[in-house]
N, C-alpha and C. Protein backbone atom coordinates (compact mmCIF):
# COMPACT_ATOMS: atom_id res chain seq x y z
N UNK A 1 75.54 117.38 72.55
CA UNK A 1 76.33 117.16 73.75
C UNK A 1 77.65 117.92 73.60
N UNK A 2 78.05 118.85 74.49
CA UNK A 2 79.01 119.60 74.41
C UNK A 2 80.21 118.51 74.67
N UNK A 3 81.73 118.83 74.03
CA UNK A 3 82.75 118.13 73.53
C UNK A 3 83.62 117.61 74.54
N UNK A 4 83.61 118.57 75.70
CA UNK A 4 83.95 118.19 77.43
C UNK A 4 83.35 117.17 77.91
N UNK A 5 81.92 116.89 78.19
CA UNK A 5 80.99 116.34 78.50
C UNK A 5 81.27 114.44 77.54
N UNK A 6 81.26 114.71 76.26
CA UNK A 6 81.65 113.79 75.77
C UNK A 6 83.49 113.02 75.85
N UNK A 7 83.97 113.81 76.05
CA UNK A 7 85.22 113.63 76.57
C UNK A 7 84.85 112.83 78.12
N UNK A 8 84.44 113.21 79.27
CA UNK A 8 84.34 112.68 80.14
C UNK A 8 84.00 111.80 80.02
N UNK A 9 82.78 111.53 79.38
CA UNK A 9 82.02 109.95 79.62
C UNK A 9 82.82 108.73 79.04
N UNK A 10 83.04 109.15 77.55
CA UNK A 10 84.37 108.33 77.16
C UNK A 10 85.56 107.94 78.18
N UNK A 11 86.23 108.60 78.45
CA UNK A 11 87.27 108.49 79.35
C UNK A 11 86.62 107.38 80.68
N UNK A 12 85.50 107.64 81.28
CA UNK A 12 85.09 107.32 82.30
C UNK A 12 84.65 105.53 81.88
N UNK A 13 84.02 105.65 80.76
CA UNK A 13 83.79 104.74 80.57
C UNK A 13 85.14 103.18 79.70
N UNK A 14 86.06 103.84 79.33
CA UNK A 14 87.14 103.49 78.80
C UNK A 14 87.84 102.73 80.52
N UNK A 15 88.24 103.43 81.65
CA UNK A 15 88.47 103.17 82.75
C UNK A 15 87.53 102.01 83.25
N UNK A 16 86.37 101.77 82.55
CA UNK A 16 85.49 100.65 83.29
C UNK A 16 85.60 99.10 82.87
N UNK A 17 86.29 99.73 81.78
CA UNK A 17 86.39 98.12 80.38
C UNK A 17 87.41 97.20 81.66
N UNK A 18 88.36 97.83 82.14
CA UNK A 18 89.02 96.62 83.16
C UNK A 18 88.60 96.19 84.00
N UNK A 19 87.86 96.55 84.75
CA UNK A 19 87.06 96.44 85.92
C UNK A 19 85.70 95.03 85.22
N UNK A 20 85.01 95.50 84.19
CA UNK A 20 84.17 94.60 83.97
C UNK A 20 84.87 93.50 83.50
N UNK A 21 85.76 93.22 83.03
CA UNK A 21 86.75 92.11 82.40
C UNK A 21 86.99 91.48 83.78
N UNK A 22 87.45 91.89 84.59
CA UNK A 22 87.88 91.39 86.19
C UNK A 22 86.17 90.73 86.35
N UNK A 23 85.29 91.66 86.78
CA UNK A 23 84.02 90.67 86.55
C UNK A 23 83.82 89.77 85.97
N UNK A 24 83.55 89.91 84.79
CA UNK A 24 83.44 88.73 84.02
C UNK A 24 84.37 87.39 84.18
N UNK A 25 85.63 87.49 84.37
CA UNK A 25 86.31 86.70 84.91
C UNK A 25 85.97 85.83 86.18
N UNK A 26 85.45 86.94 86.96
CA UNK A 26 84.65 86.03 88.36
C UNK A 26 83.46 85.52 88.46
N UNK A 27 82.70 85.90 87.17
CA UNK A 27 81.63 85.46 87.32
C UNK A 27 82.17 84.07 86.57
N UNK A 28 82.52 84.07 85.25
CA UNK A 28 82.84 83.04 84.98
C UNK A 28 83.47 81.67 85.53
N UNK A 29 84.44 82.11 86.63
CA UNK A 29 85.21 81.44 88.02
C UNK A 29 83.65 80.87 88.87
N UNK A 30 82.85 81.77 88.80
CA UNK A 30 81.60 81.37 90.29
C UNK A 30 80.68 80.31 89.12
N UNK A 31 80.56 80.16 87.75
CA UNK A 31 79.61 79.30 86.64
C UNK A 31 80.48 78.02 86.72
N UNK A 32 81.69 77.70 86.33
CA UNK A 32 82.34 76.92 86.29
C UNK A 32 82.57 75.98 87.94
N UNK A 33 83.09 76.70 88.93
CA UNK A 33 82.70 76.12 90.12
C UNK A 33 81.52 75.59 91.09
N UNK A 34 80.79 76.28 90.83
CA UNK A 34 79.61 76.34 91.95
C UNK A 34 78.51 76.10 90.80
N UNK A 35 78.31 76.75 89.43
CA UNK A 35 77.50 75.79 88.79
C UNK A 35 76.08 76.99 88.57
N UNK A 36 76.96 78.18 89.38
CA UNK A 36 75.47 79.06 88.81
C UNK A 36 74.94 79.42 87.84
N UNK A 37 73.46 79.34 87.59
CA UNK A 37 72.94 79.72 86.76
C UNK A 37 73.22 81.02 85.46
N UNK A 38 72.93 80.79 84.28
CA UNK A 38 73.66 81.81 83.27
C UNK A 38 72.33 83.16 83.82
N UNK A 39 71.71 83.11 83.74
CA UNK A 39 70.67 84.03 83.94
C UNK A 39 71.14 84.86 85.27
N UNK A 40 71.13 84.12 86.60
CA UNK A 40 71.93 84.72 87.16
C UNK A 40 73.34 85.96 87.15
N UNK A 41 74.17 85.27 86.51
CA UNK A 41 74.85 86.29 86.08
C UNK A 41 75.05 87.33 85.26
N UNK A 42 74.02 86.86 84.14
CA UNK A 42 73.82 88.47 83.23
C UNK A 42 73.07 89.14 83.93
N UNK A 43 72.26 88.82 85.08
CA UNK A 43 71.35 89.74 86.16
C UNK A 43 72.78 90.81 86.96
N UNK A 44 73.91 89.77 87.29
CA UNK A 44 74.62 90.44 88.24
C UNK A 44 75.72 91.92 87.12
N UNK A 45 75.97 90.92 86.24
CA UNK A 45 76.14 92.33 85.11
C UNK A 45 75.59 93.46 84.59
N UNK A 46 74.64 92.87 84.70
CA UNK A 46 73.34 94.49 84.26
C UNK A 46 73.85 95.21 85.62
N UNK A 47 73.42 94.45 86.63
CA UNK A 47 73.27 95.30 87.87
C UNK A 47 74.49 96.68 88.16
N UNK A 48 76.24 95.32 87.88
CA UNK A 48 77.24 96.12 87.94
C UNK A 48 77.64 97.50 86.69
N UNK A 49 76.75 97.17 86.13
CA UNK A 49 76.59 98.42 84.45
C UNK A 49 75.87 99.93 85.17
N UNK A 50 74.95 98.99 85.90
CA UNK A 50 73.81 100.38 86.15
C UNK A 50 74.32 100.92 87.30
N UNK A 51 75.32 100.21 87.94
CA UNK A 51 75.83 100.87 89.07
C UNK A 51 77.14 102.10 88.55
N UNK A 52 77.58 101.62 87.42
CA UNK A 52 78.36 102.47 87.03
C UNK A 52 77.93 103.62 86.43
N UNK A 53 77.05 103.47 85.53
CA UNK A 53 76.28 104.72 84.88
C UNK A 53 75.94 105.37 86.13
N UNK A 54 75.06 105.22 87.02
CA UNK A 54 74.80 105.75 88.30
C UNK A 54 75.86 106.38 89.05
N UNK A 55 76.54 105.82 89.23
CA UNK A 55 78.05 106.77 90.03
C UNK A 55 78.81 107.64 89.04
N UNK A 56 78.60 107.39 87.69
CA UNK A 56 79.06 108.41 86.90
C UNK A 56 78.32 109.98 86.99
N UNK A 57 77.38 109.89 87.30
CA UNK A 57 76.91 111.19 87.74
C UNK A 57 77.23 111.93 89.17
N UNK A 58 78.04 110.83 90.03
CA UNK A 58 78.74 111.19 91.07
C UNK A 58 80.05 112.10 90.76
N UNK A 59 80.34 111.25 90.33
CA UNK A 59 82.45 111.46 90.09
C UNK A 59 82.40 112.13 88.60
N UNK A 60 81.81 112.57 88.12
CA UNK A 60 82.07 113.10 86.50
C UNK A 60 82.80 114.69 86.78
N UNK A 61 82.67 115.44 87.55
CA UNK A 61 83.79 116.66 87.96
C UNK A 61 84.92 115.96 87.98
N UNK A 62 85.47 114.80 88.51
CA UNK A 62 86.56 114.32 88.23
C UNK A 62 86.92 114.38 86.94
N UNK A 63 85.88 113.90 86.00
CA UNK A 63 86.38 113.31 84.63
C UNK A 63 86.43 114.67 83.58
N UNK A 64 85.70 115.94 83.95
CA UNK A 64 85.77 116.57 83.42
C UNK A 64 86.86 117.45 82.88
N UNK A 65 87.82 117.50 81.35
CA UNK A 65 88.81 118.17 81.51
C UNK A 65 88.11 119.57 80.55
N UNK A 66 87.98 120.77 81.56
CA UNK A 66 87.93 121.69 80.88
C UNK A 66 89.24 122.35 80.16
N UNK A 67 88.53 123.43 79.53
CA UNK A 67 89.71 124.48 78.89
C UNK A 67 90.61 125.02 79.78
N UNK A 68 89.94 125.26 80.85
CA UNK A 68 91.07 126.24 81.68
C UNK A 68 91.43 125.67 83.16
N UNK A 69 92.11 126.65 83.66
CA UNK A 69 92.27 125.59 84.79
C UNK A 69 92.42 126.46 85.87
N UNK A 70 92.08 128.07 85.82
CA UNK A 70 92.12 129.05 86.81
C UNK A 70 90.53 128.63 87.74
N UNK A 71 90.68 128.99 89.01
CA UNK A 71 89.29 128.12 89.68
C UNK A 71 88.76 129.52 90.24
N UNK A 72 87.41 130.00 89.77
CA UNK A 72 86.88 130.89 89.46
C UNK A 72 86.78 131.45 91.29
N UNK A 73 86.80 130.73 92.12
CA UNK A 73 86.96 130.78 93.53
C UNK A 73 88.30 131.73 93.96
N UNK A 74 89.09 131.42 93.12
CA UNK A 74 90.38 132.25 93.69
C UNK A 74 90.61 133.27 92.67
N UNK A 75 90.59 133.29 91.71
CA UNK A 75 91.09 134.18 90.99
C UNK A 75 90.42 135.69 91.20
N UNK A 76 91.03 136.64 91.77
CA UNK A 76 90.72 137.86 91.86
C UNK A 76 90.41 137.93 93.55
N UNK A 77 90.44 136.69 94.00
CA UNK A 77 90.63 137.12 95.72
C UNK A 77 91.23 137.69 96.50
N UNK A 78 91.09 137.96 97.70
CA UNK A 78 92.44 137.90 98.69
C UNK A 78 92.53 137.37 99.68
N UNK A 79 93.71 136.93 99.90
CA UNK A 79 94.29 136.59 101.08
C UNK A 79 95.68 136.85 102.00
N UNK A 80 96.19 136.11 102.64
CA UNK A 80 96.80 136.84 103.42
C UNK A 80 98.51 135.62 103.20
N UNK A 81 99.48 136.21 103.78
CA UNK A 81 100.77 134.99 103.29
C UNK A 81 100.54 134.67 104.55
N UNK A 82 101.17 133.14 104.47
CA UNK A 82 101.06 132.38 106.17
C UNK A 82 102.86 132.78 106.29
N UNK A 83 103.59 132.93 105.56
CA UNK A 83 105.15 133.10 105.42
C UNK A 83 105.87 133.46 104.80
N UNK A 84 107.01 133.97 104.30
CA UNK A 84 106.98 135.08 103.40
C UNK A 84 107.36 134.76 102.24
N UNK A 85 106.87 135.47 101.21
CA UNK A 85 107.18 134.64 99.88
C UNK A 85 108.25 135.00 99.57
N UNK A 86 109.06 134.58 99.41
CA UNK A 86 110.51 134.43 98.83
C UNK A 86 110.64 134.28 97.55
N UNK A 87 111.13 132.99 96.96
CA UNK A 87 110.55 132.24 95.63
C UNK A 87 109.22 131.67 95.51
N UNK A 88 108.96 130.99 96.51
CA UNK A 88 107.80 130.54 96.80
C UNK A 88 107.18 130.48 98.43
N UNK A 89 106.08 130.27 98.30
CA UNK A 89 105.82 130.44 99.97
C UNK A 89 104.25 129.91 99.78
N UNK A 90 103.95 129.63 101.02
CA UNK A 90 102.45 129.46 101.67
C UNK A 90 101.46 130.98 101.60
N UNK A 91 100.23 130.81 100.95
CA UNK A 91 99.54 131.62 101.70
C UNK A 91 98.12 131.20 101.96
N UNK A 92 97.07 132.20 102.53
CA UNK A 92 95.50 131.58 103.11
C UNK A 92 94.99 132.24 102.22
N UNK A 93 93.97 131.23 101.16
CA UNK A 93 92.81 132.46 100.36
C UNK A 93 91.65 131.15 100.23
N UNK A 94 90.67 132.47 101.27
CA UNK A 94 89.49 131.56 101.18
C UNK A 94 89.51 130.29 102.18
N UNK A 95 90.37 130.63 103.07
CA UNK A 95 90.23 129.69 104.28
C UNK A 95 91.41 127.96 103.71
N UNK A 96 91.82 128.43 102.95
CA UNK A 96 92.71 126.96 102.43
C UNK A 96 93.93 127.77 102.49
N UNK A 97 94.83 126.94 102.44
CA UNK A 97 96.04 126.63 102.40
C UNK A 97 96.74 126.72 100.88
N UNK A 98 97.64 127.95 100.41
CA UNK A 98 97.94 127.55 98.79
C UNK A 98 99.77 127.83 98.68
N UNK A 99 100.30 126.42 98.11
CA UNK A 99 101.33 127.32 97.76
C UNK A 99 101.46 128.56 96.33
N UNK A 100 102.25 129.92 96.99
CA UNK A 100 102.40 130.28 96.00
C UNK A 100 103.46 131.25 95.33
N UNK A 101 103.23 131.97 94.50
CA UNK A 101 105.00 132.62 94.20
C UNK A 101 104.35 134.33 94.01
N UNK A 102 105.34 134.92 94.17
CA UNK A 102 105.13 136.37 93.80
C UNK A 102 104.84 136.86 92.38
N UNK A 103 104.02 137.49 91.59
CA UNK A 103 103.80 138.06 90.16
C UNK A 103 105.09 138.56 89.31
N UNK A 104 106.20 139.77 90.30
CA UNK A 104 106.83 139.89 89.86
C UNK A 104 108.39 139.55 90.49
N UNK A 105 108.20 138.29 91.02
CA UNK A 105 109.54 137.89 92.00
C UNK A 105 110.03 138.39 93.08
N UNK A 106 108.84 139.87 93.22
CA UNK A 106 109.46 140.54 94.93
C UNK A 106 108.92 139.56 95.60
N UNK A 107 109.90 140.03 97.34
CA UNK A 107 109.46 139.66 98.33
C UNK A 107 108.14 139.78 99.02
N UNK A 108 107.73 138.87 99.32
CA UNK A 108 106.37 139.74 100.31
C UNK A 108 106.69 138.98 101.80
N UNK A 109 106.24 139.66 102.58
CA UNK A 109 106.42 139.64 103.70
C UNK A 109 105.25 138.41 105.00
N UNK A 110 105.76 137.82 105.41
CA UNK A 110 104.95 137.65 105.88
C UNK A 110 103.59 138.05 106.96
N UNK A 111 102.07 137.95 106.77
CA UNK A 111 101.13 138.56 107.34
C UNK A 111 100.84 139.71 105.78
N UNK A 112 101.26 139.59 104.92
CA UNK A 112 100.50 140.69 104.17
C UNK A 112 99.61 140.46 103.12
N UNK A 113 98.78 141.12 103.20
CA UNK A 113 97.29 140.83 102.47
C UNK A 113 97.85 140.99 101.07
N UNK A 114 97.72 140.13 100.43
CA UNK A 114 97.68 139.66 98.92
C UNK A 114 96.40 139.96 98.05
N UNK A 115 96.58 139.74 96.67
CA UNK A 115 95.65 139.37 95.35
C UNK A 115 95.68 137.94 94.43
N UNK A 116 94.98 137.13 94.49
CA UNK A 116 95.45 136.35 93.25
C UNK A 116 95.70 136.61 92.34
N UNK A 117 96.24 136.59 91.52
CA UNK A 117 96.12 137.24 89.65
C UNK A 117 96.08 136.23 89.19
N UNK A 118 96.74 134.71 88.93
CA UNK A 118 96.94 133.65 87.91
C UNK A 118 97.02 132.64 88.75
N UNK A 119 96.75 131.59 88.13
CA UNK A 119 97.07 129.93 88.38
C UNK A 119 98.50 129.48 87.33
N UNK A 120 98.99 128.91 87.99
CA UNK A 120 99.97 127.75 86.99
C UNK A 120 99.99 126.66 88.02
N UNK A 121 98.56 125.24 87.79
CA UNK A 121 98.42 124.59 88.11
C UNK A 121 97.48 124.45 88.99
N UNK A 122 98.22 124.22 90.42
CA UNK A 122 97.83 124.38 91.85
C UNK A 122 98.87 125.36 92.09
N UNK A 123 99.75 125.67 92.10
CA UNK A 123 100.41 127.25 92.42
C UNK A 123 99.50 128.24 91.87
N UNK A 124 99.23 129.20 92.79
CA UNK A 124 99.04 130.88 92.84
C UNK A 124 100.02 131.91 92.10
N UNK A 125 99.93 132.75 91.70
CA UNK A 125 100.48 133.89 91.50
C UNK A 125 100.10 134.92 92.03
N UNK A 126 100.42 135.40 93.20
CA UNK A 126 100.20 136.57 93.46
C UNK A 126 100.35 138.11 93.85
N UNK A 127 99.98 138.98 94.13
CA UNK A 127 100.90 140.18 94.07
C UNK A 127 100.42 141.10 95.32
N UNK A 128 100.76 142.09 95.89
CA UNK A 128 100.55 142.85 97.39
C UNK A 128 99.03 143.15 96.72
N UNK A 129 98.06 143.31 97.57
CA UNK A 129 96.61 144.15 97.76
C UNK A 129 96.87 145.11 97.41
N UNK A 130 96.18 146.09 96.40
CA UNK A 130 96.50 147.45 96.47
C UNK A 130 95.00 147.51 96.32
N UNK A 131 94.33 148.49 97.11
CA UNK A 131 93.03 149.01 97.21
C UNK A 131 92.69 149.56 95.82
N UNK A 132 91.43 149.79 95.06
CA UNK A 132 91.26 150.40 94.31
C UNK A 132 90.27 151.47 93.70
């Protein structure tokens, strides 16, 4: 099992230990009051276990922390500035919305077709289109 992969599930599953404690708590609240059966409730625990393993194959891109963090979608695209980059500014790549900053601190103008070069974060780095 690659070391990401095991990282996620851990993590994912570490996040569940409160949640089943809160269960257990209510189930224990519904045995003590109402008198239900023990069988019953290790039925309703299994159930809430397998529901989690099951949605973990939903949400595990969440849990996943890779190495890098450039998103293979933008990097080397283009797009266009919605306004002009100054220090920072708006631009469109790929139909979204990004803030971002200039490569080498020039201005760019607004309406001009850009490059991605880098991520730092969710900020862009980017620099004018030059054809090649």
């Amino acid at each position: 099992m690659k070391s990401w992969i095991h990282k996620a599930v851990t993590y994912y599953a570490l996040l569940q230990i409160p949640e089943f404690f809160l269960l257990a708590l209510i189930l224990y609240g519904l045995r003590q009051w109402y008198g239900i059966q023990v069988w019953i409730l290790i039925v309703i625990a299994a159930v809430w276990i397998v529901k989690d393993v099951i949605l973990f194959f939903y949400v595990r891109g969440a849990y996943e922390m890779k190495k890098h963090s450039h998103d293979p979608r933008t990097l080397g695209a283009t797009g266009i500035t919605i306004e002009v980059l100054d220090l920072l500014g708006y631009v469109e790549v790929n139909g979204e919305l990004w803030q971002a900053k200039s490569e080498d601190k020039s201005i760019i103008p607004a309406g001009e077709k850009i490059e991605v070069v880098d991520h730092q974060g969710l900020l862009l780095v980017v620099r004018p289109f030059q054809r090649r």
